[in-house]
Protein backbone atom coordinates (compact mmCIF):
# COMPACT_ATOMS: atom_id res chain seq x y z
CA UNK A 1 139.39 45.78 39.99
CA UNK A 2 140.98 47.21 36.68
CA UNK A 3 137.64 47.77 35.33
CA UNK A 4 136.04 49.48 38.43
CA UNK A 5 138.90 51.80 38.84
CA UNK A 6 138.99 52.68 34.92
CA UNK A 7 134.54 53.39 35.12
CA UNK A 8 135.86 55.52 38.55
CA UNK A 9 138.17 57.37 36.65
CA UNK A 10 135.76 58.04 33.46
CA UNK A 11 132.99 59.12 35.91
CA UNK A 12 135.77 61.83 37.77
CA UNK A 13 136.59 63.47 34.80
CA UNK A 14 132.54 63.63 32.93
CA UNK A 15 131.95 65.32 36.29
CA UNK A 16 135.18 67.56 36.31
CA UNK A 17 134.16 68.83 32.57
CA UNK A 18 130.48 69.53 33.24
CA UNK A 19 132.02 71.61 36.54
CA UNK A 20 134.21 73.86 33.95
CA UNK A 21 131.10 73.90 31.60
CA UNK A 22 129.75 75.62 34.44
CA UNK A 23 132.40 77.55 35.51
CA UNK A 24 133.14 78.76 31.98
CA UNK A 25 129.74 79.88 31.10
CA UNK A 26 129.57 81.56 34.29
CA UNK A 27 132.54 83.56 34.13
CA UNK A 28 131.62 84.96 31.57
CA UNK A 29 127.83 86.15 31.31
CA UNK A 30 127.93 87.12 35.57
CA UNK A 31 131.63 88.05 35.44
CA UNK A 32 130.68 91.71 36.94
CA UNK A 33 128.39 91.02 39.58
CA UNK A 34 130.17 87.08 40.46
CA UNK A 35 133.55 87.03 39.57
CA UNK A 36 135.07 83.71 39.49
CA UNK A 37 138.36 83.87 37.56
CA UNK A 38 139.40 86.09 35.06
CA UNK A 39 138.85 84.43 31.72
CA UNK A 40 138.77 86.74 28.52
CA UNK A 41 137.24 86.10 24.88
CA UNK A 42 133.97 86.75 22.91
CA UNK A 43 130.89 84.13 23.68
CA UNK A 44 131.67 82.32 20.22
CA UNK A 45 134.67 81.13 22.41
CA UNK A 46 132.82 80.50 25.27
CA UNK A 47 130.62 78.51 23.19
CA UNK A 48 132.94 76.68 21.48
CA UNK A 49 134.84 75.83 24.42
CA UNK A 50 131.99 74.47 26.30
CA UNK A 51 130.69 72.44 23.07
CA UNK A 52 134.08 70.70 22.85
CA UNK A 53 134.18 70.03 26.54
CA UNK A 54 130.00 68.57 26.16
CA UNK A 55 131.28 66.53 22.94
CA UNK A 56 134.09 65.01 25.00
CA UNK A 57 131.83 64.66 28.03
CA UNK A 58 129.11 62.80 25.99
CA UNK A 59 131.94 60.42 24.30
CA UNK A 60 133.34 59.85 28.17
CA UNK A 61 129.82 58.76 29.04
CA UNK A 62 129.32 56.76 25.71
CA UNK A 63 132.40 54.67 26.42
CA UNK A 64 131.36 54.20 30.03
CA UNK A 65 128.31 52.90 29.10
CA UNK A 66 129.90 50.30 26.53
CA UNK A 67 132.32 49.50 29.02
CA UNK A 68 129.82 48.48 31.33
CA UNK A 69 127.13 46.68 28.82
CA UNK A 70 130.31 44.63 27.79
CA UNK A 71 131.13 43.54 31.35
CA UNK A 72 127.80 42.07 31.94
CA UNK A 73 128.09 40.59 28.48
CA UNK A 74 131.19 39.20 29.59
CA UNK A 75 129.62 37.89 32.53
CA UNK A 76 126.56 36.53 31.37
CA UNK A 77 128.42 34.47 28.68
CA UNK A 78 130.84 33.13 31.57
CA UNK A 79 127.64 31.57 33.55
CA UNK A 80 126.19 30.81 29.91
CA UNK A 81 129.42 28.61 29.70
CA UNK A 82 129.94 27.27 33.06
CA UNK A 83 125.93 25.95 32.57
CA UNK A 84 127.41 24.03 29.41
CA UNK A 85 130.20 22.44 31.32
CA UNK A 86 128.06 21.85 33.97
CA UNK A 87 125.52 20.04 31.29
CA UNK A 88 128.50 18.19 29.63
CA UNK A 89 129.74 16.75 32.79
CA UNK A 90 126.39 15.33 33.56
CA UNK A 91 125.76 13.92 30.35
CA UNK A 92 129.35 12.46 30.95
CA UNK A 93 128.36 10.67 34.08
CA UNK A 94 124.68 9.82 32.88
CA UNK A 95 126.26 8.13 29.58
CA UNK A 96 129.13 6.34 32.15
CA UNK A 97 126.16 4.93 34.06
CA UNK A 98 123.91 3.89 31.04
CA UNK A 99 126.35 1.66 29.81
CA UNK A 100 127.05 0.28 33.44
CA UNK A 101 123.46 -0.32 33.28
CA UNK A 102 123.40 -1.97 29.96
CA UNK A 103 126.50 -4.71 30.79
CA UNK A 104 124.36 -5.26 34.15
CA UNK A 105 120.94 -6.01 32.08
CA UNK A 106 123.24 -8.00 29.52
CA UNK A 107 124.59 -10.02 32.22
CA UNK A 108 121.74 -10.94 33.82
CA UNK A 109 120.17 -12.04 30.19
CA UNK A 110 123.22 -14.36 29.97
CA UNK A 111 122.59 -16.32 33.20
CA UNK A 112 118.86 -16.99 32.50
CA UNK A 113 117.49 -14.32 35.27
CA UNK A 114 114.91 -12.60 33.22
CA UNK A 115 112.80 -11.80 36.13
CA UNK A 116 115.73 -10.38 37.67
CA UNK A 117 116.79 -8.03 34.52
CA UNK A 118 113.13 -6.87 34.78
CA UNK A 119 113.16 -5.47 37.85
CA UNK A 120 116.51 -4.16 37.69
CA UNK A 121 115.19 -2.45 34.17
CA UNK A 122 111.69 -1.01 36.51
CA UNK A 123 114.50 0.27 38.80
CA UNK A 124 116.46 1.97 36.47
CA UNK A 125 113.32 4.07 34.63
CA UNK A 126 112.02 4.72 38.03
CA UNK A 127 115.77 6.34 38.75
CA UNK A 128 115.59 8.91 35.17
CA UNK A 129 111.71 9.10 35.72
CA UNK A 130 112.52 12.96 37.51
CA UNK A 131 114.89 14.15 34.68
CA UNK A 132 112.95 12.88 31.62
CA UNK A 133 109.58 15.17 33.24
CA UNK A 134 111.83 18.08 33.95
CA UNK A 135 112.48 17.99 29.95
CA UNK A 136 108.61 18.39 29.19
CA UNK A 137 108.83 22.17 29.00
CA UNK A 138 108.76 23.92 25.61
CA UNK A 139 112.49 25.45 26.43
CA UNK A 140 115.23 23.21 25.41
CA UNK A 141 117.52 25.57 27.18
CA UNK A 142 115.98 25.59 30.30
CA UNK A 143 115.13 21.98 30.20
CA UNK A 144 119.01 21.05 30.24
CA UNK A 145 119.60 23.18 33.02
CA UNK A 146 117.41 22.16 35.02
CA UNK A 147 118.39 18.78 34.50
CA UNK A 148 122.06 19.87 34.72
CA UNK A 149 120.76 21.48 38.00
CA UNK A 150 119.07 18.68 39.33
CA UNK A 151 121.58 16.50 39.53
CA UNK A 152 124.49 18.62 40.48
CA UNK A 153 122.33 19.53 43.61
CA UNK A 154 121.66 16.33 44.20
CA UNK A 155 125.52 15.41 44.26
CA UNK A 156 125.60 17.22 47.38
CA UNK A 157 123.46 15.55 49.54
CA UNK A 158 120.39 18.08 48.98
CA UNK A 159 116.84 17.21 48.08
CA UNK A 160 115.38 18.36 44.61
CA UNK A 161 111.98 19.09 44.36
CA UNK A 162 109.94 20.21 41.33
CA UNK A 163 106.38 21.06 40.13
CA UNK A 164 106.03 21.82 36.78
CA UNK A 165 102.08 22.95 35.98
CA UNK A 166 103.07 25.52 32.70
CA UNK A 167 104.17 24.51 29.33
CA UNK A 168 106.06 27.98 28.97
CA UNK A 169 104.18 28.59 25.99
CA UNK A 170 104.36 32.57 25.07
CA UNK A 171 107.23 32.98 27.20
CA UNK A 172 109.88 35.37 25.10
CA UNK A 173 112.80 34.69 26.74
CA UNK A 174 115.93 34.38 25.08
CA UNK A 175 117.88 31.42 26.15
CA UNK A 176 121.15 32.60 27.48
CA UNK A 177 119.02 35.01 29.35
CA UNK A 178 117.05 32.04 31.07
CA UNK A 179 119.89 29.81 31.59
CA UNK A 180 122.00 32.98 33.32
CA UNK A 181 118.62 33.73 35.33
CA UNK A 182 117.55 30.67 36.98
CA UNK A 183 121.22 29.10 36.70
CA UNK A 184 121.92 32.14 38.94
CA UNK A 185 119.01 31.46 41.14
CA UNK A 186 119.67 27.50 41.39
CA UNK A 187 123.28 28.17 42.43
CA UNK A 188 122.37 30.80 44.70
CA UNK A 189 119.64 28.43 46.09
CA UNK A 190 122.27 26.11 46.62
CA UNK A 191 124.92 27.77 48.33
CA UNK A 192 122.48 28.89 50.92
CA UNK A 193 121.40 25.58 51.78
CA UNK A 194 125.09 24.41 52.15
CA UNK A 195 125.47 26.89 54.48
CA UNK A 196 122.15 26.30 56.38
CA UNK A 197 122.47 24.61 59.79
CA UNK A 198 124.26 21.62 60.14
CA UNK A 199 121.90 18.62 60.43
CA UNK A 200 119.17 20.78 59.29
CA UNK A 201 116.45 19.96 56.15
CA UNK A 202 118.59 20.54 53.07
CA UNK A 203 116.12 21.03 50.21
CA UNK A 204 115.74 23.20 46.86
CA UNK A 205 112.20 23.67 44.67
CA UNK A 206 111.19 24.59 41.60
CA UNK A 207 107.78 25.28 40.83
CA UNK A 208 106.60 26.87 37.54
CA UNK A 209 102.88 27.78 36.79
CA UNK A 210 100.79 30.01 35.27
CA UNK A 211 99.27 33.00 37.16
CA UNK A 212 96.86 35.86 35.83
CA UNK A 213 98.83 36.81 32.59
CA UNK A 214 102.57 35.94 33.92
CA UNK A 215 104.70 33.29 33.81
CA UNK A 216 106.04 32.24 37.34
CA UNK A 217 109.11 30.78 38.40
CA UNK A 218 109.69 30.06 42.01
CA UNK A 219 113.48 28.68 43.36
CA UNK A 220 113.12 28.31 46.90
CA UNK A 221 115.78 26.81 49.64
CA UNK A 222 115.98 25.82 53.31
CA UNK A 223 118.80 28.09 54.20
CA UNK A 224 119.00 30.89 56.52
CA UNK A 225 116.52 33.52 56.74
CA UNK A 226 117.26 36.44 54.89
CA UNK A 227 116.71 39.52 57.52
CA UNK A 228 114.20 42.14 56.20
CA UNK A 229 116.84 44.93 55.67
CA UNK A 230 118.92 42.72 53.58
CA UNK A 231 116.24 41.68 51.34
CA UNK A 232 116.12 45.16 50.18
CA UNK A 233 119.93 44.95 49.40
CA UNK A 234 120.88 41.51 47.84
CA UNK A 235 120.31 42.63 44.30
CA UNK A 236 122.57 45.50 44.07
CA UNK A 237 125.77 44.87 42.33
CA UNK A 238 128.75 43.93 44.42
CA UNK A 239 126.34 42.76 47.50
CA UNK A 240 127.42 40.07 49.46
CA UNK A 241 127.34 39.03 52.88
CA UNK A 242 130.55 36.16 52.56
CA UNK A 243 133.63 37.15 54.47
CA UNK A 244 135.93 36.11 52.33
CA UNK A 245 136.73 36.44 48.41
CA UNK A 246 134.35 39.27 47.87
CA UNK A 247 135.43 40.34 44.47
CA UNK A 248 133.83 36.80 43.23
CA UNK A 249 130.65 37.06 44.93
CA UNK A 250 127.52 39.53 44.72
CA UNK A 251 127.32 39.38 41.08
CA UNK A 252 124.45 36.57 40.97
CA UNK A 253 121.33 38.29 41.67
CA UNK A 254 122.01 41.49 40.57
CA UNK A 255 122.89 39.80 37.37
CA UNK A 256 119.50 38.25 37.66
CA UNK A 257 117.47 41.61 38.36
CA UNK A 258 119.00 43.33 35.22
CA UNK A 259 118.25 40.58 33.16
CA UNK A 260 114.50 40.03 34.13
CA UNK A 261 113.67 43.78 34.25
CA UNK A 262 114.97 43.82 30.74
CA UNK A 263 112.81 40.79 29.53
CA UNK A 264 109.77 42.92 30.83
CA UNK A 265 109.74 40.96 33.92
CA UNK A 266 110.21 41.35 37.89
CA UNK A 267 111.75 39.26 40.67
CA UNK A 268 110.44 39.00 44.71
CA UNK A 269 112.53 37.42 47.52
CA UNK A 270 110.28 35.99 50.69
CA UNK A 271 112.43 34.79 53.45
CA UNK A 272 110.86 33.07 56.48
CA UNK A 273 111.72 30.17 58.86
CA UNK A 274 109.83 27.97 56.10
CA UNK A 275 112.45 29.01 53.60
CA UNK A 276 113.59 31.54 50.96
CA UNK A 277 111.73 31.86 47.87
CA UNK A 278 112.73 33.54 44.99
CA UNK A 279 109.65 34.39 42.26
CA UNK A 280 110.10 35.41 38.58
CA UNK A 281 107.56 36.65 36.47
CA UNK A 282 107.34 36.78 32.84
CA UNK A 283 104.15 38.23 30.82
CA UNK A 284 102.92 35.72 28.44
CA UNK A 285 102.39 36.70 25.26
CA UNK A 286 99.75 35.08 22.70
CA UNK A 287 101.19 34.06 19.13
């Protein structure tokens, strides 16, 4: 809130100068024929009077536009940080589990059932089989999150589904970029199944594949339809349709648009009773 009221402020007074830019410079070379108010002095005073009021303008507008690049800075590096948590904890938990697995294999070993430490073993790979081919992309970064993701969707009841047909070669994305992009996405994707109808399919995909000379990255979900009309509106900053605790929601995709329009990329939203999809397109780029 202090931030929006401080860019309000800086925005009131650039305008308020350029209006006595104009005012000045008006008084003075129509002052017979449109008077506006009486204001005396040569034009080298007029002119230096409306240079220092453009200079201060400019520097205004300078620090509004810093003040803004660092906010989504700020905000990108707080998703870019809650992904690494979110990573960490699952490593936690997968690492808490391996060694419950190991004592189980161990202990079977001990009592002579070999055939039963077997399939217990074929159980086990069959188990990480989804995470270890969600890794086989050529981004590290985005192969943690989406194993990050995976499993933290997963956790709450809903189905993860994936199809990975690219190798992501030529994609130039940098990788706090990516992980604020489809982390975004993923979460999004998830809250809106959550909040689908109760007893309904809960399920999230993620498809990547190649297409023409793009990159594409779909994140679809099973939760409501998005009405036509608010299609056109979820990726402006500050949009949200929750009730409640507004100030912490509609940052997400609008977040998400500035980032991929800044990698040279775009993002479409489909919404129909088969679900909401999400696309991302990169241009690939040859080495």
């Amino acid at each position: 809130m202090r931030n929006k009221s401080f860019t309000l402020v800086l925005l009131i007074l650039v305008l308020l100068q350029i209006f006595l830019i104009c005012l000045l410079n008006l008084s003075h070379y129509v002052r017979g024929a449109f008077p506006i108010f009486p204001i005396e002095g040569t034009p080298g005073t007029i002119l230096i009077l409306s240079s220092l009021l453009l200079l201060t303008s400019l520097g205004m507008i300078y620090i509004l536009f810093t003040a803004t690049n660092r906010d989504i800075q700020l905000m990108r590096q707080e998703i870019y940080i809650a992904n690494l948590k979110e990573s960490m904890k699952s490593l936690r938990a997968q690492r808490h589990d391996f060694i419950s697995h190991l004592q189980t294999v161990y202990g079977l070993l001990q009592l002579g059932m070999n055939e039963a430490g077997l399939e217990y073993i074929a159980s086990v790979c069959k188990e990480v089989r989804q995470p270890t081919r969600i890794i086989e992309v050529s981004q590290p970064a985005l192969a943690g999150l989406f194993q990050a993701k995976a499993a933290a969707i997963e956790e709450k009841g809903v189905s993860f589904q994936y199809e990975i047909n690219s190798d992501l070669k030529g994609l130039l994305l940098p990788p706090t970029d990516a992980t604020s992009i489809f982390g975004n996405l993923l979460d999004n994707a998830l809250e809106a199944t959550l909040a689908g109808t109760p007893g309904g399919e809960k399920r999230i995909w993620l498809r990547i594949y190649n297409e023409g000379n793009c990159h594409c990255f779909e994140v679809g979900n099973t939760g409501p339809v998005i009405p036509l009309e608010l299609q056109k509106k979820i990726f402006a900053r500050g949009f949200t349709t929750k009730k409640v605790d507004r100030e912490s929601h509609g940052q997400g995709l609008y977040i998400v648009q500035k980032l991929v329009k800044a990698n040279n990329g775009r993002v479409e939203v489909n919404s129909s009773d088969q679900g909401t999809v999400f696309t991302v397109k990169f241009p690939i780029f040859s080495s």
